[in-house]
Protein backbone atom coordinates (compact mmCIF):
# COMPACT_ATOMS: atom_id res chain seq x y z
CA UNK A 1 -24.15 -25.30 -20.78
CA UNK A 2 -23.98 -21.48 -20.17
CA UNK A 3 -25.72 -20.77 -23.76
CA UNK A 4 -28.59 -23.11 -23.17
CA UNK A 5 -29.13 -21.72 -19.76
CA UNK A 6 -28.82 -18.00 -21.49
CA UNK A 7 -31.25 -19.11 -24.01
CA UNK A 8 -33.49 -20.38 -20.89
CA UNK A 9 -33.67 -16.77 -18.87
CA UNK A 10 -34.26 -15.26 -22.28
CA UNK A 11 -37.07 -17.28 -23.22
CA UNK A 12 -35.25 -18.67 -26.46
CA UNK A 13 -34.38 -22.15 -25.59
CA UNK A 14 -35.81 -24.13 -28.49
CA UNK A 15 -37.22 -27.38 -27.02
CA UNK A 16 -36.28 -30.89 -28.76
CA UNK A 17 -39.88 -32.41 -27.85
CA UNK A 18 -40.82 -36.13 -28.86
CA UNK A 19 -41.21 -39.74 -27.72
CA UNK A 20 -37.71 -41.17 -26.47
CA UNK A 21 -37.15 -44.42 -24.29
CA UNK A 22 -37.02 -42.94 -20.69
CA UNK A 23 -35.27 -46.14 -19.61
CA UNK A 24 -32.52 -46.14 -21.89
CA UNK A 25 -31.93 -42.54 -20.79
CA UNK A 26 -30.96 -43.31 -17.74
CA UNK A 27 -28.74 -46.52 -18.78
CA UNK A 28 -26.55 -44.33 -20.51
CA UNK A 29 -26.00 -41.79 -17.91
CA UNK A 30 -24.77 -44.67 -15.95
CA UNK A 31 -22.57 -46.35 -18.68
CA UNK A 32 -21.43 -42.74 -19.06
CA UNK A 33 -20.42 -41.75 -15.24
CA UNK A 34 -19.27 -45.39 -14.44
CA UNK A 35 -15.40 -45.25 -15.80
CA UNK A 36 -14.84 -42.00 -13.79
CA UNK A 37 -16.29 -43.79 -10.45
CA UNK A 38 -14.35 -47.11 -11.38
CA UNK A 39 -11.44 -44.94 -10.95
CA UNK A 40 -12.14 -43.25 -8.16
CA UNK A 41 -13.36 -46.78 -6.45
CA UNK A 42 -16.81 -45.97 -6.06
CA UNK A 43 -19.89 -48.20 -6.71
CA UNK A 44 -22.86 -46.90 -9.11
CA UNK A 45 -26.06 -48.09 -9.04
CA UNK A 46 -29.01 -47.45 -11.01
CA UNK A 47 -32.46 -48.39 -9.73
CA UNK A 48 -35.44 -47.76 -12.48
CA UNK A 49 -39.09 -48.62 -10.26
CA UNK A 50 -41.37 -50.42 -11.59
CA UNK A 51 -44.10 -47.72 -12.02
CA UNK A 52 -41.59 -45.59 -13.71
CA UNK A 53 -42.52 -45.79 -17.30
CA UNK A 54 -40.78 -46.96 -20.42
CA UNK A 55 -41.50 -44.33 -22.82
CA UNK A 56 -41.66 -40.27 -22.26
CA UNK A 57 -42.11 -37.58 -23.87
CA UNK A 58 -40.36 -34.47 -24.15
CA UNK A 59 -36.46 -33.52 -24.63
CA UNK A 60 -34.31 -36.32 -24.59
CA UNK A 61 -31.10 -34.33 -24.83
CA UNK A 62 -31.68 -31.58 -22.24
CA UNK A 63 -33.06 -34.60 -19.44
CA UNK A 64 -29.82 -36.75 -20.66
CA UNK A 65 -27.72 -33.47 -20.07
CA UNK A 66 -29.15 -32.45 -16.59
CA UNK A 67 -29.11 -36.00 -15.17
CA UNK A 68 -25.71 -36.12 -16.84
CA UNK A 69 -24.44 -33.12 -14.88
CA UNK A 70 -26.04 -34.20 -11.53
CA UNK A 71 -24.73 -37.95 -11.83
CA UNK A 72 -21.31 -36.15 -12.67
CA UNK A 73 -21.61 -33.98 -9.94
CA UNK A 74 -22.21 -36.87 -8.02
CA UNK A 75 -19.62 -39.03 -8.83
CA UNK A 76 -17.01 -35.79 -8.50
CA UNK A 77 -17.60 -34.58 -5.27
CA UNK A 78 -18.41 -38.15 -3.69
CA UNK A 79 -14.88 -39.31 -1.61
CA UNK A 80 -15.72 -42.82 -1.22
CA UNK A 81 -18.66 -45.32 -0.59
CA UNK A 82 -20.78 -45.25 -3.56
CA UNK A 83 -23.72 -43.26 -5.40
CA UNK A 84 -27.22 -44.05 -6.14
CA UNK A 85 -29.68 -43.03 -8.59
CA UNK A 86 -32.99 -43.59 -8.40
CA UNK A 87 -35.74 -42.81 -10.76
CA UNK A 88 -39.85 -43.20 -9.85
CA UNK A 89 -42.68 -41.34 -10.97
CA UNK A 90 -43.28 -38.65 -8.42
CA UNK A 91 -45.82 -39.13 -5.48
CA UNK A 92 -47.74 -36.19 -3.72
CA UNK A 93 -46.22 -37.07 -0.53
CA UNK A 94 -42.71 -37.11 -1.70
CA UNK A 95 -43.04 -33.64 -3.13
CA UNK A 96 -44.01 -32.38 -0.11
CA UNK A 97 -40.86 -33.39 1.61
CA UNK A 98 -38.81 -31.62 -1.09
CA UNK A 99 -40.44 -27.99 -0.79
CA UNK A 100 -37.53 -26.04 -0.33
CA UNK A 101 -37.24 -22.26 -0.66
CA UNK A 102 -35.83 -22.74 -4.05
CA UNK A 103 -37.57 -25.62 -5.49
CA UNK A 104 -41.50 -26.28 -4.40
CA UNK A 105 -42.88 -28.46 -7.07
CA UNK A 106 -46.63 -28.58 -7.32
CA UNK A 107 -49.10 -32.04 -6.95
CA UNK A 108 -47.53 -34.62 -8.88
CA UNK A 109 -49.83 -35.14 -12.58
CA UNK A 110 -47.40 -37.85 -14.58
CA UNK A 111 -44.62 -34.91 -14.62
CA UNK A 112 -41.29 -36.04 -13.58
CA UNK A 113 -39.66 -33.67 -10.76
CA UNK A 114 -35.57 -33.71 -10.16
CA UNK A 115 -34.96 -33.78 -6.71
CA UNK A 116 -31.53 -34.60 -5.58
CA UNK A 117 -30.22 -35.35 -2.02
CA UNK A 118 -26.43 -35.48 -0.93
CA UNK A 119 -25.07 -36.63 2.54
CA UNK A 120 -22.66 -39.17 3.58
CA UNK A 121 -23.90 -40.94 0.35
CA UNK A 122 -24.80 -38.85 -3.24
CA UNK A 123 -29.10 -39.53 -4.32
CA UNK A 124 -30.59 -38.79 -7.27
CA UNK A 125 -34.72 -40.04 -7.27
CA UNK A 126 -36.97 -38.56 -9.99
């Protein structure tokens, strides 16, 4: 929300950081966004890879609220068809294909990167 993200530039954002099922995480964003696509007729799909771990650390509430907000986004500006997420652990290569003038992520190192595609279909891998 707009006082997190003033908190953020000002370099007061207080962190929630500990262990949290990384998993379940993205469940719930689906169980979350799924009644809004139901009514709108559109498909959601969650795909978790197999090398994407179980449990993470870090702040379960902020990732839940960002994925939240993309997956909305998603869902609200998608007409028809369907949307996708996706979550992996990041590779080098992929990274490399998502340097953008605004977001160039450095060498993957067990980090997880947002990197979000929209087209005829919404994306969201991490």
């Amino acid at each position: 929300d707009v006082l997190d993200l003033s908190r953020l530039e000002d370099g007061s954002l207080e962190l929630e950081i500990g262990p949290f099922n990384l998993h379940s995480v993205f469940r719930e964003v689906i169980n979350l966004i799924k009644p809004i696509a139901t009514v709108k007729q559109l498909s959601v799909s969650l795909t978790l890879a197999p090398d994407l771990p179980l449990c993470a650390v870090g702040d379960e509430k902020r990732l839940m609220q960002t994925l939240l907000n993309v997956a909305g986004n998603a869902v609200k500006f998608t007409k028809e068809g369907y949307v996708s997420v996706t979550a992996s652990v990041a590779k080098s290569d992929l990274l490399k294909d998502a340097c953008g003038p605004e977001f160039c992520p450095v060498s993957s190192d067990g980090h997880f990167y947002l990197r979000v595609q929209v087209g005829w279909f919404s994306v969201l891998s991490l």
